[in-house]
Structures are given as structure tokens and as C-alpha cells.
Protein backbone atom coordinates (compact mmCIF):
# COMPACT_ATOMS: atom_id res chain seq x y z
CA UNK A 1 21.43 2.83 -3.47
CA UNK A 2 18.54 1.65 -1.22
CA UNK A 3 15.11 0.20 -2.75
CA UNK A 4 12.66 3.32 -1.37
CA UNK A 5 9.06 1.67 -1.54
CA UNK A 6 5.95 3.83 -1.04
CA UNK A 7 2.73 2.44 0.53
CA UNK A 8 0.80 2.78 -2.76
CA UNK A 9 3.47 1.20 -5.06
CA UNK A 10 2.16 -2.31 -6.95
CA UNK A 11 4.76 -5.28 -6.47
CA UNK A 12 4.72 -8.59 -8.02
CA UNK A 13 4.41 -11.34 -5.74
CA UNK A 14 4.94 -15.11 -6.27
CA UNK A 15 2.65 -17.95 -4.59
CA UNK A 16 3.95 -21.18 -3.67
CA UNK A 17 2.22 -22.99 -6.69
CA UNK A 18 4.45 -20.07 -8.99
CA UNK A 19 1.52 -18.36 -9.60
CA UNK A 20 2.29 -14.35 -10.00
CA UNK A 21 -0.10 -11.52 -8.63
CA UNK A 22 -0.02 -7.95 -9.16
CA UNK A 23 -0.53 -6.73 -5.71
CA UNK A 24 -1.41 -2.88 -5.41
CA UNK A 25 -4.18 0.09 -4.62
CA UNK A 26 -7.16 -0.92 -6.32
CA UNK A 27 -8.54 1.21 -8.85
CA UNK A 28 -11.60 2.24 -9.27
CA UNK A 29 -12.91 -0.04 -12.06
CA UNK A 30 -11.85 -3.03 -9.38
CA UNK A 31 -14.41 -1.38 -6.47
CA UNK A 32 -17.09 -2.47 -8.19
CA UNK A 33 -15.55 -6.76 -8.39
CA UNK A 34 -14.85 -6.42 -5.16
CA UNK A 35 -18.47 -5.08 -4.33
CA UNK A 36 -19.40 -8.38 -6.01
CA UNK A 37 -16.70 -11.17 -4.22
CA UNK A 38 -17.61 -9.50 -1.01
CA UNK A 39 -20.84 -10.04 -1.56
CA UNK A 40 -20.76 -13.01 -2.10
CA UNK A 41 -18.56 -14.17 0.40
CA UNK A 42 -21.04 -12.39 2.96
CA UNK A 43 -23.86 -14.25 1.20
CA UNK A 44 -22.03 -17.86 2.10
CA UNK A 45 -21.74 -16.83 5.42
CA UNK A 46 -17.85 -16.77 5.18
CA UNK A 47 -15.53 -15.21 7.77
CA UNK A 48 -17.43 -11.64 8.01
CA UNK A 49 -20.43 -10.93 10.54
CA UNK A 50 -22.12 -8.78 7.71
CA UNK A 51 -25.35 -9.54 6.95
CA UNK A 52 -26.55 -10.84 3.70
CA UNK A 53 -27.93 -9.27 0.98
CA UNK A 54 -24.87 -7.03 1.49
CA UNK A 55 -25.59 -3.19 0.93
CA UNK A 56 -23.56 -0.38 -1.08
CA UNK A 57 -23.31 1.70 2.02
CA UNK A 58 -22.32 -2.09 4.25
CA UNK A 59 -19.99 -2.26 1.59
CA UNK A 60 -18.19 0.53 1.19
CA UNK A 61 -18.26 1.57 5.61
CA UNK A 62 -16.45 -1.62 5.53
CA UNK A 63 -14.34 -1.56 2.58
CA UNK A 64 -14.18 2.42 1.63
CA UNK A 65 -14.67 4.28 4.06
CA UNK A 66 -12.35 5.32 6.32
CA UNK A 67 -9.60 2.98 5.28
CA UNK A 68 -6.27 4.04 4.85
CA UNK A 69 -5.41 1.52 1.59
CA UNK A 70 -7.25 -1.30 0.07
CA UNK A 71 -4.83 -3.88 -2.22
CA UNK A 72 -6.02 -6.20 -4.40
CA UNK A 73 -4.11 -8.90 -5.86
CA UNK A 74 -4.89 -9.71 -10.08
CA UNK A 75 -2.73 -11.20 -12.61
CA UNK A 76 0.22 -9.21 -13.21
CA UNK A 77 -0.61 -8.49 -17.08
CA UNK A 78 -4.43 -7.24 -15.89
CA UNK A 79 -7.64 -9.41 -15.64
CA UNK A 80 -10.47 -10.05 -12.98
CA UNK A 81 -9.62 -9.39 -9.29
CA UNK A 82 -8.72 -12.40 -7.43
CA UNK A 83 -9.15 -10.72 -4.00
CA UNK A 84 -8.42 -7.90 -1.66
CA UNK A 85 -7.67 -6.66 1.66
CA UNK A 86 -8.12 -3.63 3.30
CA UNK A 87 -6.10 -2.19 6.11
CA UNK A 88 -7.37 1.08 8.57
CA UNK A 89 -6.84 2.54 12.37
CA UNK A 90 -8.50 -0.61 14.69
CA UNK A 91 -8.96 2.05 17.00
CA UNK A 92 -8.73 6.13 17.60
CA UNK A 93 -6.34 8.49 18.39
CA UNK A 94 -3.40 7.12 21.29
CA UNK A 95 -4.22 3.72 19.93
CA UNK A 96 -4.59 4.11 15.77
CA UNK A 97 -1.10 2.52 15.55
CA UNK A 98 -2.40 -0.62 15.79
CA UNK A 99 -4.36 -1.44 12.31
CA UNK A 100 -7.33 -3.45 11.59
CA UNK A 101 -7.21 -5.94 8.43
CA UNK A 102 -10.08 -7.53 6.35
CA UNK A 103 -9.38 -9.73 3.63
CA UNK A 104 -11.43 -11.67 0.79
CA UNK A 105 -10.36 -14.14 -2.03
CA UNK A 106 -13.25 -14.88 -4.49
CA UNK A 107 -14.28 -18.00 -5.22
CA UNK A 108 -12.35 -19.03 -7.33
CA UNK A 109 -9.01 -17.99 -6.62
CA UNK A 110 -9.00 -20.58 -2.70
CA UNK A 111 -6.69 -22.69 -2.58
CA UNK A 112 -4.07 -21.19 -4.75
CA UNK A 113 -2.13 -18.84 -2.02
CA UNK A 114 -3.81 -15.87 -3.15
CA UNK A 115 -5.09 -15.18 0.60
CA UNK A 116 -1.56 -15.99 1.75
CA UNK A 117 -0.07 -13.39 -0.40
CA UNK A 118 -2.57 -10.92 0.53
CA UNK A 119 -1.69 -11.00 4.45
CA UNK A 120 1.80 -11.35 3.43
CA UNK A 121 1.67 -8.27 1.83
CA UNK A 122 -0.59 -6.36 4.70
CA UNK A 123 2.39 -7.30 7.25
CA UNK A 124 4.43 -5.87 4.45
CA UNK A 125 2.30 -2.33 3.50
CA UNK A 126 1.26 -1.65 7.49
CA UNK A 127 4.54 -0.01 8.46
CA UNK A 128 5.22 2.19 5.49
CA UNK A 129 1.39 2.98 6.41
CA UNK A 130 2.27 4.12 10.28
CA UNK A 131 1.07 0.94 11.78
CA UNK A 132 3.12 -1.12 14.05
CA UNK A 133 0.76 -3.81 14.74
CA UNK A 134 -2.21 -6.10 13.30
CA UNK A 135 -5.06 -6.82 15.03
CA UNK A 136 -8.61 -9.14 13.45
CA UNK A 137 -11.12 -8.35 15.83
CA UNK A 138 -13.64 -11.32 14.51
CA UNK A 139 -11.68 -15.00 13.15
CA UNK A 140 -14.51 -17.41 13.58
CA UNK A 141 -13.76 -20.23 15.41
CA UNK A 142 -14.41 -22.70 12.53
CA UNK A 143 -12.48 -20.22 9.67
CA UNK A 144 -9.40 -22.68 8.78
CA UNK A 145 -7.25 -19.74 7.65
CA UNK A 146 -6.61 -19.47 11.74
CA UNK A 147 -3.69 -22.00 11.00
CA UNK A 148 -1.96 -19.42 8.54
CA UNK A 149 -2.28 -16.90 10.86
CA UNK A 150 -0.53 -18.63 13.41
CA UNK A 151 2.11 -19.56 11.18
CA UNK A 152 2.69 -16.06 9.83
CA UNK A 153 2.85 -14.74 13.76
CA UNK A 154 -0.57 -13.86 14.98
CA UNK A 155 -1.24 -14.64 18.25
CA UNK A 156 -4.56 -15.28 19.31
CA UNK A 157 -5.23 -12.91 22.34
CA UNK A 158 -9.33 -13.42 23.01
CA UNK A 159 -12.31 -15.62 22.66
CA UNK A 160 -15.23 -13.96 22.24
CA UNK A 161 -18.05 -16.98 23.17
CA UNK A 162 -21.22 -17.38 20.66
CA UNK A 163 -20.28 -14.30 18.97
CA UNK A 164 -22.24 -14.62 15.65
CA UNK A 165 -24.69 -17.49 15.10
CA UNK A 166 -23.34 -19.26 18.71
CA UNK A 167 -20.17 -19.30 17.29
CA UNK A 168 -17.38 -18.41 18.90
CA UNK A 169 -14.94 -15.71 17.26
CA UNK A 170 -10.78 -15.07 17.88
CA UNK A 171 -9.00 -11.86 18.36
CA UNK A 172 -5.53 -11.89 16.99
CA UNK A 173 -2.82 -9.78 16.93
CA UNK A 174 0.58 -9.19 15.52
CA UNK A 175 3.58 -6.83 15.91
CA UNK A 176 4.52 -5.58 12.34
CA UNK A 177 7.04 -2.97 13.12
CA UNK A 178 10.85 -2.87 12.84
């Protein structure tokens, strides 16, 4: 009988250290810790244009609203989220096929193939979701996930020059569909 797997279902996942995560919908207990990593990451200056202090309503346009699922990734026996991504039309109508991703790992949770996991699992979730493509409208030129990217298929497709702060930021885009 064939595995059926729905959008919203959790799924254990395994890093390359071994470590497992829980990766699933959040609830709504885990809004609020992601409020707080994403806030934080926006406060460092980290990989999103937002501007710090972050706002409820920055937050949750970005995050919330309209989205069509946001997984986070936690310990598979519960705990503190260890990040998140988020995964909605990039653009309307003809063209909402193609999905926009956002992702976040909190502090600290780097380094331990958390983030890899996530986008693993977004390239995973965005066809059961109607998407047949990934696009990241803003990588910054300095952001060293860009190697991970290109390893797990993104192409880089634009430069956009002294986009934020004179730095420059990436378009990339991947085909996710069967």
C-alpha cells in the first residue's frame, strides 16, 4: 500500500550530526518563539531586509499572513523551537505556482543542520502544497547559506546591486515538482 502524506503531517527528520527534529505546522503556542528568533535574527541584521525593532504586524505580514504553511522544526519529544520556515504564492494568480520561502534558525540551533533540514523539507512540503517551484527573492550577497542552496539545486537567476545597506542581494530559484 502506498505511504499517502498530507501537507500538514509532522515527520521526523535526521541531521547529519544524528540529531532528530520534529518537523511540522507550528502551533500556536510556537508563534509566539518564533515572534522572538525572528526578531532577533532581524535585530542582527541577518538574511531578512526587515527593519529592526521588528513589529507584531512586520511579523506576522511576513510570517502569518497570507502563507499557505509555516513548519517549524523542535525536538521530536517537544521543547523550544529551533527554527522555522514559511512557504506562500511568490506571486498572483497565472504565476502562484511558483512559491516563496523564508526560513530562520535561532541562535542557537546554527551549525547543527537544523537550516538544512528545514529547506530540505520545504522542497519536500511545496508540491503536496500546489507549488512546482522555489523562488528567494532577497539571499544577500554575503549570507553563506548561498553554498547550500546551490548544492540542494537552486540556481541563482538575478543580482539585484546595493539592494539593502549597498549590498547586493541573489534571486534563486528551483524546480520542485515531479
Amino acid at each position: 500500500m502506498p505511504c499517502v502524506v498530507a501537507p500538514g503531517d509532522r515527520v521526523i527528520a535526521t541531521t547529519a550530526a544524528g540529531e532528530q527534529l520534529a518537523l511540522g505546522p507550528i502551533t500556536s503556542e510556537e508563534a509566539e518563539q518564533l515572534f522572538v528568533m525572528f526578531a532577533d535574527v532581524v535585530a542582527r541584521g541577518e538574511g531578512f531586509p526587515q527593519a529592526a525593532p521588528l513589529t507584531r504586524d512586520v511579523f506576522e505580514t511576513t510570517w502569518i499572513r497570507p502563507v499557505s504553511i509555516v513548519v517549524g522544526a523542535r525536538p521530536p519529544a517537544g521543547g523550544e523551537l529551533l527554527g522555522a520556515y514559511y512557504l506562500k504564492p511568490n506571486f498572483a494568480s497565472r504565476a502562484a505556482h511558483i512559491a516563496n520561502a523564508g526560513y530562520v534558525a535561532a541562535a542557537a540551533a546554527r551549525g547543527r543542520g537544523v537550516g538544512r533540514a528545514l529547506v530540505e523539507d520545504s522542497v519536500w512540503r511545496a508540491p503536496l502544497l500546489g507549488f512546482d517551484a522555489i523562488q528567494f527573492n532577497l539571499v544577500f550577497a554575503s549570507n553563506p547559506v548561498r553554498r547550500m542552496y546551490t548544492e540542494l539545486g537552486w540556481r541563482e537567476i538575478g543580482r539585484i546591486p546595493a539592494a539593502v545597506d549597498g549590498e547586493d542581494a541573489l534571486i534563486y530559484w528551483r524546480s520542485v515538482g515531479t
